[in-house]
C-alpha atoms as a PDB file:
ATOM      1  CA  UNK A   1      23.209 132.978 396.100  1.00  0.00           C
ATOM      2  CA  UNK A   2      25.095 133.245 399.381  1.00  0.00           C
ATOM      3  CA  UNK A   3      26.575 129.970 400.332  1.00  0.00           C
ATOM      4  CA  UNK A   4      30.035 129.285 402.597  1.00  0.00           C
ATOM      5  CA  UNK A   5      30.390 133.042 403.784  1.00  0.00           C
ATOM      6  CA  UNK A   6      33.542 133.946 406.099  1.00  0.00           C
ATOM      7  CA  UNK A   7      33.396 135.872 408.886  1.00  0.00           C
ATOM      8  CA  UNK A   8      34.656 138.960 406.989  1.00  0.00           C
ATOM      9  CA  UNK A   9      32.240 138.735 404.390  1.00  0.00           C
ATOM     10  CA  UNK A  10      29.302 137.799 407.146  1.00  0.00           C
ATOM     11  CA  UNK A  11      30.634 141.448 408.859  1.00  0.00           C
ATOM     12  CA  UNK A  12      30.240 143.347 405.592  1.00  0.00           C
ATOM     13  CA  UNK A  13      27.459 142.121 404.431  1.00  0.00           C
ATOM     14  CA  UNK A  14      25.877 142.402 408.284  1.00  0.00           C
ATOM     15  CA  UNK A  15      23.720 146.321 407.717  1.00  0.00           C
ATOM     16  CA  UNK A  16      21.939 144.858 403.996  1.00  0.00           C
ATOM     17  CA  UNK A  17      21.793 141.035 405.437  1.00  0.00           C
ATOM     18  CA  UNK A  18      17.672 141.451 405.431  1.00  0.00           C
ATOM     19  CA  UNK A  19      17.863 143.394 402.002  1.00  0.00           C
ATOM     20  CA  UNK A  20      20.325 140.538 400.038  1.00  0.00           C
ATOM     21  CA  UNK A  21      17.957 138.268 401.997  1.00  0.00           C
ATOM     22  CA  UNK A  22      14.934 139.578 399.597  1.00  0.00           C
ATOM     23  CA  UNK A  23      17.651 139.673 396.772  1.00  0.00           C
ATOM     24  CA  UNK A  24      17.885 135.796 396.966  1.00  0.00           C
ATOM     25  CA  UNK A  25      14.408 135.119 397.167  1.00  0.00           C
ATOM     26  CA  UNK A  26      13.485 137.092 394.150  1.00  0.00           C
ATOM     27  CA  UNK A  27      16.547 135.361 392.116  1.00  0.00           C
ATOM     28  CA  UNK A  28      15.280 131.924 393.230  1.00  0.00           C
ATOM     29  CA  UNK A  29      11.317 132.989 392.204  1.00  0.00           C
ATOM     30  CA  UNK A  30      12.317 133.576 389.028  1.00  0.00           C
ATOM     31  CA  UNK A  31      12.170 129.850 387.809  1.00  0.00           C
ATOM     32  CA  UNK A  32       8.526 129.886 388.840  1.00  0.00           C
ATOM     33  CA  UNK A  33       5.353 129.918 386.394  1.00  0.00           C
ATOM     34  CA  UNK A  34       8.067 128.897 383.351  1.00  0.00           C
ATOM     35  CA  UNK A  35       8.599 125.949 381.522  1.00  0.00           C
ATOM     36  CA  UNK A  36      10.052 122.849 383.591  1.00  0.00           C
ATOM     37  CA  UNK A  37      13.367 122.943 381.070  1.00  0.00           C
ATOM     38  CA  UNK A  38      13.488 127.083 382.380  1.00  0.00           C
ATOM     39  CA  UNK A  39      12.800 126.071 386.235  1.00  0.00           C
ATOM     40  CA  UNK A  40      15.722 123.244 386.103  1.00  0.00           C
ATOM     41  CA  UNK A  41      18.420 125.838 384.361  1.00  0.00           C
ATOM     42  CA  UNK A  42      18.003 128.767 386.337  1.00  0.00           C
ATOM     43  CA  UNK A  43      17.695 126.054 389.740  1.00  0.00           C
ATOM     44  CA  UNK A  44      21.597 125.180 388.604  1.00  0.00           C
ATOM     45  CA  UNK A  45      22.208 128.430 387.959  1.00  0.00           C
ATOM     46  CA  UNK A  46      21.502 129.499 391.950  1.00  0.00           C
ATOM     47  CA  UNK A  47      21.925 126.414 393.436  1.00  0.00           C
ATOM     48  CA  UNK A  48      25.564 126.974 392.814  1.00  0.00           C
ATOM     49  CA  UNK A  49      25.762 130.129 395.176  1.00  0.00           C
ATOM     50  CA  UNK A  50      27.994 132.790 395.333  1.00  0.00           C
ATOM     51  CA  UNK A  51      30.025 135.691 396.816  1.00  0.00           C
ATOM     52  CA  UNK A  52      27.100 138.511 396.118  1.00  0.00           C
ATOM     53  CA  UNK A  53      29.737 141.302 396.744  1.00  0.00           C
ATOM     54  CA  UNK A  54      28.028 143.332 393.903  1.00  0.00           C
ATOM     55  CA  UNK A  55      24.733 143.318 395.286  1.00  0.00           C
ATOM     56  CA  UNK A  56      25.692 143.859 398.879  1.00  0.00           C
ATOM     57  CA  UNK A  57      27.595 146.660 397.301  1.00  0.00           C
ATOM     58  CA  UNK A  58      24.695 148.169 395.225  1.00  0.00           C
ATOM     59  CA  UNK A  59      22.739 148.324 398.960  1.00  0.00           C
ATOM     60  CA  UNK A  60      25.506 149.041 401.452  1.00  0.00           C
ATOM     61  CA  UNK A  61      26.318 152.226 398.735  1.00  0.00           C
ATOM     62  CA  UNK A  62      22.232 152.563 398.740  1.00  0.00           C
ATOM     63  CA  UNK A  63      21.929 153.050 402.642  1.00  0.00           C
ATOM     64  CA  UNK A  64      24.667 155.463 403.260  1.00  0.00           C
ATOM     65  CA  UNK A  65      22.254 158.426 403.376  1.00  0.00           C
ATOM     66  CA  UNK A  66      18.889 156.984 404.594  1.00  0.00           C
ATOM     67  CA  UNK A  67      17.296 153.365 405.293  1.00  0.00           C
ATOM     68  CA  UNK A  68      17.764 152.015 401.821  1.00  0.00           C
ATOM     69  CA  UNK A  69      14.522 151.650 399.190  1.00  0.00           C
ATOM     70  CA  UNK A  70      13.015 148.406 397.453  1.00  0.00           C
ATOM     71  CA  UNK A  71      14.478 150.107 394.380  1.00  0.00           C
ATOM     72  CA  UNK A  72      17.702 149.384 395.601  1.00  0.00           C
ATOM     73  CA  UNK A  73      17.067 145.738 396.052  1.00  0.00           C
ATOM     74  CA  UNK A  74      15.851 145.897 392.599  1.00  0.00           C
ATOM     75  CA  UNK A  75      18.701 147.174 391.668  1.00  0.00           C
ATOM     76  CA  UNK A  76      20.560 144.520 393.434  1.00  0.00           C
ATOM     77  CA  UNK A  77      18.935 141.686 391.935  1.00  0.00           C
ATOM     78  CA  UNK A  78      19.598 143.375 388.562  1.00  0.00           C
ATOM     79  CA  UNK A  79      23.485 143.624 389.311  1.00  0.00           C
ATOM     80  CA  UNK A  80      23.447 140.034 390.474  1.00  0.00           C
ATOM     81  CA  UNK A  81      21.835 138.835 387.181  1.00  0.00           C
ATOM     82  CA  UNK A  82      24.024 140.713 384.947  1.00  0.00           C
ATOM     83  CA  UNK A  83      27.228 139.334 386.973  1.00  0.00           C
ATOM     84  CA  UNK A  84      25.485 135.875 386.368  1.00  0.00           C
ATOM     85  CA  UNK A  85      24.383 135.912 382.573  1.00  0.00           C
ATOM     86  CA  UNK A  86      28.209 137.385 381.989  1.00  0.00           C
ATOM     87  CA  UNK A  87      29.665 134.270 383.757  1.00  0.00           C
ATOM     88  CA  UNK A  88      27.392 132.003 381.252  1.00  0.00           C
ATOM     89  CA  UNK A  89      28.709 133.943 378.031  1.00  0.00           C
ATOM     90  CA  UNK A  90      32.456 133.637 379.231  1.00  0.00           C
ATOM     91  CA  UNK A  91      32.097 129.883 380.154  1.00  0.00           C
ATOM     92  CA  UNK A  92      30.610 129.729 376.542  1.00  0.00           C
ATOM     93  CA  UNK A  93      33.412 131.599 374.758  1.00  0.00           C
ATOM     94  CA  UNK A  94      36.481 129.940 376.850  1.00  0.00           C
ATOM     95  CA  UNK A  95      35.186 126.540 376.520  1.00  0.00           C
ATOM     96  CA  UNK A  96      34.947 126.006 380.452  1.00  0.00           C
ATOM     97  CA  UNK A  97      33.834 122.626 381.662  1.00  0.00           C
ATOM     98  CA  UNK A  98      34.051 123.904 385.958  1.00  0.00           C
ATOM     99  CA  UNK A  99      32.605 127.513 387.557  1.00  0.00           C
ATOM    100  CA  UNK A 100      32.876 126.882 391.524  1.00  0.00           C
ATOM    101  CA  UNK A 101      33.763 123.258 391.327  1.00  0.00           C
ATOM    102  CA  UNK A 102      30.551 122.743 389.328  1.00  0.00           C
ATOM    103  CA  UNK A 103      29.839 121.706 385.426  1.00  0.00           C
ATOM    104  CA  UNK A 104      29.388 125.400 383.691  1.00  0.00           C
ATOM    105  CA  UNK A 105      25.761 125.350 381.651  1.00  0.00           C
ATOM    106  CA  UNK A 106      27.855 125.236 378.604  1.00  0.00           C
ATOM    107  CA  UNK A 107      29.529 121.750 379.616  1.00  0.00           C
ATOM    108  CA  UNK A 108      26.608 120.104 381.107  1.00  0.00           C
ATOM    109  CA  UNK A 109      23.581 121.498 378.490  1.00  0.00           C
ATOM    110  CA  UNK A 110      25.766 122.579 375.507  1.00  0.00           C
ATOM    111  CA  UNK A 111      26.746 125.631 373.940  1.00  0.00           C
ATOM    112  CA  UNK A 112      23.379 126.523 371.971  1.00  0.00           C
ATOM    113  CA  UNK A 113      21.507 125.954 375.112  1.00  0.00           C
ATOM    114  CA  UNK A 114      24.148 128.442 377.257  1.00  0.00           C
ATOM    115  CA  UNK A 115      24.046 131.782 374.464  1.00  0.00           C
ATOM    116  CA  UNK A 116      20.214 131.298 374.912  1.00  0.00           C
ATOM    117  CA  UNK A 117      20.202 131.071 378.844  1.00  0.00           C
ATOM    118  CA  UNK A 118      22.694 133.556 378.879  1.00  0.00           C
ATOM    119  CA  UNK A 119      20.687 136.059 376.653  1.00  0.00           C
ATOM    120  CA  UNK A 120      17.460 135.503 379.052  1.00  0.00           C
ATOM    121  CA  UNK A 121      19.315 136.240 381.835  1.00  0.00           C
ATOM    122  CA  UNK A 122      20.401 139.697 380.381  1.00  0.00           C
ATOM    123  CA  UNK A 123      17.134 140.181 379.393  1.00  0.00           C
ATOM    124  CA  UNK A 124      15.473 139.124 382.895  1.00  0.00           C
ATOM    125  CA  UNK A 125      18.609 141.995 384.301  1.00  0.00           C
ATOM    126  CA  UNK A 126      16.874 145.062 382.284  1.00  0.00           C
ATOM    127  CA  UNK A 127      13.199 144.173 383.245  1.00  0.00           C
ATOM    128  CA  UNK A 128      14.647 144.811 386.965  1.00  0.00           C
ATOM    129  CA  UNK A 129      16.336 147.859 385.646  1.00  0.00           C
ATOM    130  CA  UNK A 130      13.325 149.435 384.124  1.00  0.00           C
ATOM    131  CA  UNK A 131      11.354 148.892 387.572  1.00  0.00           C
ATOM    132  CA  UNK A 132      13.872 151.230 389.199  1.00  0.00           C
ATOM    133  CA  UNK A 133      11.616 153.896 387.188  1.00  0.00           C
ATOM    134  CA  UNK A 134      14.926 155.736 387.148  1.00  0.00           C
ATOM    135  CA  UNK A 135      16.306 157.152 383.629  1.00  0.00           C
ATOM    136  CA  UNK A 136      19.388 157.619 384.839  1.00  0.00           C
ATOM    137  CA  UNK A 137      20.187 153.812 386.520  1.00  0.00           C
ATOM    138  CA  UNK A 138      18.642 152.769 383.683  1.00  0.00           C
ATOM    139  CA  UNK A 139      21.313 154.035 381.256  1.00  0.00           C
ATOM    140  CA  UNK A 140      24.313 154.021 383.137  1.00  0.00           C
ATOM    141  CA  UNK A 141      23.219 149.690 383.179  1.00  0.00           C
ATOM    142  CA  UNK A 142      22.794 149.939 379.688  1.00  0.00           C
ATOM    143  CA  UNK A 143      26.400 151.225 378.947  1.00  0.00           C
ATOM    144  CA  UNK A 144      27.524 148.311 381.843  1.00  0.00           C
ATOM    145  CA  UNK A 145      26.469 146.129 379.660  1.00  0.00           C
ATOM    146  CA  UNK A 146      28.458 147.541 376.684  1.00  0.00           C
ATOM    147  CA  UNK A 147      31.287 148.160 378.618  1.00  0.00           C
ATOM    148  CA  UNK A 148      31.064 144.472 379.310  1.00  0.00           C
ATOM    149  CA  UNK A 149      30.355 143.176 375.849  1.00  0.00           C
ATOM    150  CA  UNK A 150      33.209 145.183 374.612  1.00  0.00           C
ATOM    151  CA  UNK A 151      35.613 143.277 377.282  1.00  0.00           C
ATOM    152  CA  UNK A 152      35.030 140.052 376.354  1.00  0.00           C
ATOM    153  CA  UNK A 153      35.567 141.494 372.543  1.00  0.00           C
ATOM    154  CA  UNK A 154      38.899 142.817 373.657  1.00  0.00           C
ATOM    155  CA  UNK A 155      40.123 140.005 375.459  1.00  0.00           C
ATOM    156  CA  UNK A 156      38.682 137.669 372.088  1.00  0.00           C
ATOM    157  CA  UNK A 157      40.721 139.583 369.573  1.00  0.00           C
ATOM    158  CA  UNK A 158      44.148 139.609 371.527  1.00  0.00           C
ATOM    159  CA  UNK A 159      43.705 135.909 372.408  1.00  0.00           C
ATOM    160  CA  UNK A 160      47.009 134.320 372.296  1.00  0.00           C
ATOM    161  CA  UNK A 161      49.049 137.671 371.749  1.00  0.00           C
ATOM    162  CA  UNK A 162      51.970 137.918 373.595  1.00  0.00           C
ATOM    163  CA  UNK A 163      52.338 141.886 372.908  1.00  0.00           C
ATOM    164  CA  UNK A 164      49.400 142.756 374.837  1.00  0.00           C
ATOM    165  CA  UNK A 165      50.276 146.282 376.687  1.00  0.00           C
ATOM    166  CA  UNK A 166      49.227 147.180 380.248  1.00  0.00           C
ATOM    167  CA  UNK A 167      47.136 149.740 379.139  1.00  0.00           C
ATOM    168  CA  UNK A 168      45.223 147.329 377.039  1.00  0.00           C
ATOM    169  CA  UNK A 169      45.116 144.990 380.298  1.00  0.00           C
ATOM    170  CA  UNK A 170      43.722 147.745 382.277  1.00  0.00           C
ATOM    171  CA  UNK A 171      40.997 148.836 379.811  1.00  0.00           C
ATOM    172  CA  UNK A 172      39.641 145.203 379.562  1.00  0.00           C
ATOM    173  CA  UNK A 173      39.733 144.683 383.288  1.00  0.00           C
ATOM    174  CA  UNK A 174      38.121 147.924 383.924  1.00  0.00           C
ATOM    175  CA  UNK A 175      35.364 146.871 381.150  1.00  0.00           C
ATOM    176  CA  UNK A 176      35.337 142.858 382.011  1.00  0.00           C
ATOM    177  CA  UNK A 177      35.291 143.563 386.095  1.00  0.00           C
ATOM    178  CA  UNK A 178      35.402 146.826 387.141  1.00  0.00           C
ATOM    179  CA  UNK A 179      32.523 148.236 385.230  1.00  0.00           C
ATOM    180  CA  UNK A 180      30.226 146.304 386.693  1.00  0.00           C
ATOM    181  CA  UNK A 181      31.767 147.319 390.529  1.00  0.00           C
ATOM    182  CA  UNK A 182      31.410 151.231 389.349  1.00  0.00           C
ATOM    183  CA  UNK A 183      28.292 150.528 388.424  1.00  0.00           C
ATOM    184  CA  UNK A 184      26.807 148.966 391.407  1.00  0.00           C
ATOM    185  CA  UNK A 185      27.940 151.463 393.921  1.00  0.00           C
ATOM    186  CA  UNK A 186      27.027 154.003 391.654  1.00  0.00           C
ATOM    187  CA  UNK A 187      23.092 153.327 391.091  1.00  0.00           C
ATOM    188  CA  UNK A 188      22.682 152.424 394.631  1.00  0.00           C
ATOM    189  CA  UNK A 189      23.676 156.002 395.782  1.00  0.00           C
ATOM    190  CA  UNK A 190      21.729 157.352 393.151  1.00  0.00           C
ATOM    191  CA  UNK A 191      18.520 155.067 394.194  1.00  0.00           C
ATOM    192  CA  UNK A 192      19.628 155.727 398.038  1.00  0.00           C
ATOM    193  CA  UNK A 193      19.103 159.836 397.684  1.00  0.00           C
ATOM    194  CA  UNK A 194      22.952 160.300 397.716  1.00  0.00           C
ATOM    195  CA  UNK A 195      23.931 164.057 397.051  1.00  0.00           C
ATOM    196  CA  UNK A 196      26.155 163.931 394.060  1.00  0.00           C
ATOM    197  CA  UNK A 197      29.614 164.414 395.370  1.00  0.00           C
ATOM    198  CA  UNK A 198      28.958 161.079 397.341  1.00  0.00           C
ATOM    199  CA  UNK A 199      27.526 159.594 394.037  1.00  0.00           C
ATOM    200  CA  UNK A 200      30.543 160.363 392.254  1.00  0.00           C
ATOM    201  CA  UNK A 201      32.766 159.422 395.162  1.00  0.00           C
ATOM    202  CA  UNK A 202      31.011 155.471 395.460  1.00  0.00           C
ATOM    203  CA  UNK A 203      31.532 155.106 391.478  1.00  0.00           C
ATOM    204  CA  UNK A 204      35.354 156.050 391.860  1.00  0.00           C
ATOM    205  CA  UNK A 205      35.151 153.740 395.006  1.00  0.00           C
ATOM    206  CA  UNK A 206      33.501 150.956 392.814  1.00  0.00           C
ATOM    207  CA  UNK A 207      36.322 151.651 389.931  1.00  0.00           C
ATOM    208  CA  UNK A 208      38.969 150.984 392.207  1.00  0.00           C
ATOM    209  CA  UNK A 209      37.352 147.849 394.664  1.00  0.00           C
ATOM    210  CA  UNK A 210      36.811 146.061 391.015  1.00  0.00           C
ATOM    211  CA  UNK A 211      39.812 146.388 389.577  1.00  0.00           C
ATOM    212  CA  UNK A 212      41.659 145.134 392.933  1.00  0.00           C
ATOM    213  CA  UNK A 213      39.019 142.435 392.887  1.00  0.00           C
ATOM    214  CA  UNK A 214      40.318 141.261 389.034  1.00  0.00           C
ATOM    215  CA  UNK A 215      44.155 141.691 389.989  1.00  0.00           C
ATOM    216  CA  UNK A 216      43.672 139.340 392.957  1.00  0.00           C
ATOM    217  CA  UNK A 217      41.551 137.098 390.826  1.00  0.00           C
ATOM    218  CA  UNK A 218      44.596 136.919 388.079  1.00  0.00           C
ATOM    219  CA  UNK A 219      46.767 136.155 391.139  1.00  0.00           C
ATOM    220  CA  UNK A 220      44.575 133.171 392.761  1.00  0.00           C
ATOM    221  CA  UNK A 221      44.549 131.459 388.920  1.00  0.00           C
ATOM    222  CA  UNK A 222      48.034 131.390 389.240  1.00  0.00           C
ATOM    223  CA  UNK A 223      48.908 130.637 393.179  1.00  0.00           C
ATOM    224  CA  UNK A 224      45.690 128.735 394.021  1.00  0.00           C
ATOM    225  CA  UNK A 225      45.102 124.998 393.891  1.00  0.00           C
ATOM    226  CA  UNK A 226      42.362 123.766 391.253  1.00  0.00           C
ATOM    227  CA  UNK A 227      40.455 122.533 394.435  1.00  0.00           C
ATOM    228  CA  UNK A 228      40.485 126.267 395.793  1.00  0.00           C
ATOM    229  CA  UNK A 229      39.327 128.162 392.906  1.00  0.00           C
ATOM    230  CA  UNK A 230      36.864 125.340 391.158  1.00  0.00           C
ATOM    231  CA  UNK A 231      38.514 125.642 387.872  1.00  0.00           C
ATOM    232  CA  UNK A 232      42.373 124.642 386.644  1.00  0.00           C
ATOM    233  CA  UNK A 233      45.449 126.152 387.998  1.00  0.00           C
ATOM    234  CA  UNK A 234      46.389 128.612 385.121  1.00  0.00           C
ATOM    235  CA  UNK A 235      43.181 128.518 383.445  1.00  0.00           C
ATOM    236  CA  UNK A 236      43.150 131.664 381.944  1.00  0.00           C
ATOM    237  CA  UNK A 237      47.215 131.207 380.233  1.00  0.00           C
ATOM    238  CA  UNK A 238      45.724 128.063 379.064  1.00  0.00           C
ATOM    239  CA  UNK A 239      43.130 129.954 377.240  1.00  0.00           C
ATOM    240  CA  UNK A 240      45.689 132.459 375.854  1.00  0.00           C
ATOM    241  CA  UNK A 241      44.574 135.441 377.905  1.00  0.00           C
ATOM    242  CA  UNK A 242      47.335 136.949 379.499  1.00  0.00           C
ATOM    243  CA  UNK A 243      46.514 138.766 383.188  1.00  0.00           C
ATOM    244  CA  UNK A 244      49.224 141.001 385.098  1.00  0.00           C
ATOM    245  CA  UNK A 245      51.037 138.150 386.772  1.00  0.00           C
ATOM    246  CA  UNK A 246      51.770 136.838 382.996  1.00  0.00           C
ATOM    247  CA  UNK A 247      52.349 140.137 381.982  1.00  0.00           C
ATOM    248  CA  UNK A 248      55.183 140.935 384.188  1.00  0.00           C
ATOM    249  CA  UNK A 249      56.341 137.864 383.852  1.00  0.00           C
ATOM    250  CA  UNK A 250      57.024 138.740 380.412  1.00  0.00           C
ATOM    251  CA  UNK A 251      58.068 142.015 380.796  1.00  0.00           C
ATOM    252  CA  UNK A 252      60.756 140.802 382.942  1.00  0.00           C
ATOM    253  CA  UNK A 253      61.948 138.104 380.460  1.00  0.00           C
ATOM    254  CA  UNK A 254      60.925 139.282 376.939  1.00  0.00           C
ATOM    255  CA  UNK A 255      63.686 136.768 375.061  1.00  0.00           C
ATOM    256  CA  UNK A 256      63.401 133.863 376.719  1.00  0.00           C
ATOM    257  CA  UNK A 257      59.740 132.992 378.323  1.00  0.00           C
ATOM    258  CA  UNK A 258      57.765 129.921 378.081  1.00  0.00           C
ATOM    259  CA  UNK A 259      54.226 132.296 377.380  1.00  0.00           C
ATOM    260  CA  UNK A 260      54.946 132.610 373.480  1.00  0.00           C
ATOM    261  CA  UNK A 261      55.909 129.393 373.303  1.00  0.00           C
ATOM    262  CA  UNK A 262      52.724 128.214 374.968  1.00  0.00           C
ATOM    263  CA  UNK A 263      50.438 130.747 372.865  1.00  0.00           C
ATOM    264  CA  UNK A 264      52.132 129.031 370.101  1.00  0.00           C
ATOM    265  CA  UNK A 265      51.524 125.274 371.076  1.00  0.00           C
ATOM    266  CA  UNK A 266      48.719 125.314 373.567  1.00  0.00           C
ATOM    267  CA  UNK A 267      48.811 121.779 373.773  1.00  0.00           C
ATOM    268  CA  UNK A 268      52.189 121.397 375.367  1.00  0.00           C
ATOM    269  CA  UNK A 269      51.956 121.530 379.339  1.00  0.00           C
ATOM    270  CA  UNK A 270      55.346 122.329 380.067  1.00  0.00           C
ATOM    271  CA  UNK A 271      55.450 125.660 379.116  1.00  0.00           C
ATOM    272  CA  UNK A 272      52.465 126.676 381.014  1.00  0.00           C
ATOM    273  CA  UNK A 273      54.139 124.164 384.459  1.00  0.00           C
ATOM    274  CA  UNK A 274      57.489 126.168 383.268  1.00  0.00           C
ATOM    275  CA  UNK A 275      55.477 129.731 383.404  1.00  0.00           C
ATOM    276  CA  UNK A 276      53.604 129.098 386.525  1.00  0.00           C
ATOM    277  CA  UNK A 277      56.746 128.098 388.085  1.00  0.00           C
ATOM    278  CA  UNK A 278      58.578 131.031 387.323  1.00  0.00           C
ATOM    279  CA  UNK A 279      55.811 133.308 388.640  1.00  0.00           C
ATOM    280  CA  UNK A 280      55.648 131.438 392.276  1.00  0.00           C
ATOM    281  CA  UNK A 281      59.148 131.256 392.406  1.00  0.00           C
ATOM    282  CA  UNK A 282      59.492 135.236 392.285  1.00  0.00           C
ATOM    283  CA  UNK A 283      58.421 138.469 393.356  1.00  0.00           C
ATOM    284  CA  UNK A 284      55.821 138.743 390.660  1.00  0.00           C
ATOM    285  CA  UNK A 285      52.835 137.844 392.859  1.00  0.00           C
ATOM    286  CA  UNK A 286      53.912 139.946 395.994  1.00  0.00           C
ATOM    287  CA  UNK A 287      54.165 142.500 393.059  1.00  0.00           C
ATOM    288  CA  UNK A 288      50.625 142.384 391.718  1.00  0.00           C
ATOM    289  CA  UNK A 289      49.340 142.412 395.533  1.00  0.00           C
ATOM    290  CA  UNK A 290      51.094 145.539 396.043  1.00  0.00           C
ATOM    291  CA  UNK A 291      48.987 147.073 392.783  1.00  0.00           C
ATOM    292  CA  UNK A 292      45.886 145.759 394.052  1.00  0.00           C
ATOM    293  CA  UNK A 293      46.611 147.040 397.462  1.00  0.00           C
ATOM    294  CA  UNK A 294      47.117 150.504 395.868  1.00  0.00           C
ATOM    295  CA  UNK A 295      43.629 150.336 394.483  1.00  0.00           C
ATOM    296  CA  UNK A 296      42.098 149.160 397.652  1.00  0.00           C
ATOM    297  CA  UNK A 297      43.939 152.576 398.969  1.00  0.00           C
ATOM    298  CA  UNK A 298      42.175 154.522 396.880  1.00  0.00           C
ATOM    299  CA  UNK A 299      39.012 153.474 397.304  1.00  0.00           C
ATOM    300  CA  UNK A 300      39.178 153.999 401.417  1.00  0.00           C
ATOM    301  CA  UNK A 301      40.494 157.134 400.239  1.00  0.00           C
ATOM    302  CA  UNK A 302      37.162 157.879 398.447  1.00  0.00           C
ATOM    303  CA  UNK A 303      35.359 156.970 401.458  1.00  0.00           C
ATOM    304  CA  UNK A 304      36.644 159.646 403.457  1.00  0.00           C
ATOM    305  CA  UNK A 305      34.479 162.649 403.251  1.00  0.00           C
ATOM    306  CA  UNK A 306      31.198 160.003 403.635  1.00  0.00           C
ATOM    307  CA  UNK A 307      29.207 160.065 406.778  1.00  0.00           C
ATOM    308  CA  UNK A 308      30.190 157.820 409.378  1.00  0.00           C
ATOM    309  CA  UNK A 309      27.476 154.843 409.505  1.00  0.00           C
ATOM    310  CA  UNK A 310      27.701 151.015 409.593  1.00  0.00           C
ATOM    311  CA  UNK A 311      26.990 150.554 405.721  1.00  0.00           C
ATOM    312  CA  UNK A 312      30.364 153.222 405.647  1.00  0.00           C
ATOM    313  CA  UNK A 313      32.249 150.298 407.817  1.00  0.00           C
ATOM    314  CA  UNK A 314      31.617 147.605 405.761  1.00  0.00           C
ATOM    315  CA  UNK A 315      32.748 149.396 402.533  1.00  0.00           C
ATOM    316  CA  UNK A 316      36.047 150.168 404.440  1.00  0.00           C
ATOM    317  CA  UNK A 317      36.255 146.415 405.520  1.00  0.00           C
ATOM    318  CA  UNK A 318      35.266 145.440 401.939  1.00  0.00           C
ATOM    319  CA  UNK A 319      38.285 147.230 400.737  1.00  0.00           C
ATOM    320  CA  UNK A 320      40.334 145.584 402.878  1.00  0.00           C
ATOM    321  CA  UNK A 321      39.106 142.531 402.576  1.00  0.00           C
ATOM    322  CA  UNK A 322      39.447 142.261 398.473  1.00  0.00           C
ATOM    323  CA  UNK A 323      43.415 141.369 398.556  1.00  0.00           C
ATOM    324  CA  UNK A 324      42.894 138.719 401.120  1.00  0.00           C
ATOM    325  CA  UNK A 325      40.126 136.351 399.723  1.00  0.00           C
ATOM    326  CA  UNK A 326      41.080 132.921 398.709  1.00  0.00           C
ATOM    327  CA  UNK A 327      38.454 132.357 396.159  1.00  0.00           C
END
């Protein structure tokens, strides 16, 4: 799960490093006793590695008010698997061929075989859930996973629509991304003994660390190089899903701009070279890192009445650290 770590993310990750260390064991076991076709997919799946930042965030939130529980790395490993079996439905839907410089499951096994891994991976998430023994993690995953269903449906239906809103942008990121942030930091103070102010205030930080985390991923597809991010420059333009670089872009030029032109003829380059030109050649991007910045505000703000403790640290870090990853 954890491969190519920086030093900031090594730091962060330094007071639950044992704990994610059980959390990638159990999501590597899980290939074992199945059918050889089962072993090899979920092997690829994990082979592939990752950042983890949900499950680190699920126990750092879990250990703010005591040592941490084995429910919490339950937890963890349920996060993780419900980040993963997303990533194989989207792949699936947008026709992806690359996820971290690798062939997606859809590209190298086909699409059948990708719905069906992708469903037993969402299935594998809620056996995890349900051995938290806790109603109330339990339900708040199940509405994740609607919250996350009913993101992809949002960003489906307004494929290729160049009046897309910024409201309607922040509702699907919030749903698509930021859901599944709340939601980790949430159940891990829950499952950690957390009183409920701090509950409450580790779900607001959650809100506001994921949707930084989607901004700066919307920047990266359109600043990064292909060999960066492990997937085309522009990827998701190409797939007619406008993200809040594109959408200022058009806001600043709503008569002339190459993005309805490209919605409109997806198969001609040059208006998606022309688009991603105009973005990197303007303020836009310094514009979207100030937005993301003002989430990763908030969220040290909602870490301020917390007890001071190392797990506290690396959430501050972590906020930080979200508008300066590469990848």
């Amino acid at each position: 799960m954890l491969k190519n770590l920086d030093p900031t993310t090594t730091q962060i990750y330094a007071p639950v490093r044992q704990e994610l260390a059980q959390v990638e064991t159990r999501l590597r076991d899980l290939g074992q006793g199945q059918e050889q076709h089962l072993d090899d997919l979920l092997s690829y799946l994990f082979e592939r590695g990752g950042k983890g930042m949900r499950p680190a965030l699920t126990l750092l939130a879990s250990k703010l008010f005591g040592k941490g529980s084995d429910a919490a790395v339950i937890m963890a490993v349920a996060v993780e698997l419900l980040h993963i079996a997303t990533l194989i439905h989207d792949d699936t839907v947008d026709n992806s061929d690359l996820r971290r410089g690798q062939q997606t499951i859809s590209s190298r096994w086909g699409r059948n075989v990708a719905v069906l891994l992708g469903d037993y991976v969402f299935a594998t998430s809620a056996t995890f859930v349900c051995d938290t023994h806790n109603v109330r993690v339990i339900r708040r995953f199940s509405e994740t996973i609607m919250e996350l269903s009913s993101g992809q449906l949002m960003e489906f239906f307004n494929t290729r629509n160049p009046d897309v809103d910024r409201k309607t942008y922040e509702g699907r990121i919030f749903r698509k991304t930021a859901s599944l942030f709340q939601t980790a930091a949430e159940t891990g103070a829950i499952l950690g003994g957390a009183p409920e102010n701090a509950v409450q205030a580790l779900k607001q930080y959650g809100y506001n660390v994921g949707m930084a985390f989607q901004i700066v991923d919307d920047i990266l597809d359109v600043k990064s190089t292909a060999a960066e991010m492990g997937k085309p420059v522009g990827n998701d333009l190409l797939q007619g899903v406008l993200t809040l670089p594109t959408l200022m872009l058009l806001e600043r030029y709503p008569d002339d701009n190459p993005i309805p032109k490209l919605f409109a003829a997806p198969d001609q380059r040059q208006h998606l070279d022309k688009a991603l030109s105009m973005i990197q050649n303007s303020d836009i991007i310094d514009r979207c890192y100030a937005d993301a910045e003002a989430y990763c505000r908030r969220a040290t703000s909602d870490l301020s009445a917390l007890p001071f403790s190392p797990s506290r640290d690396s959430l501050l870090t972590l906020a930080g650290y979200v508008t300066t990853r590469r990848k």
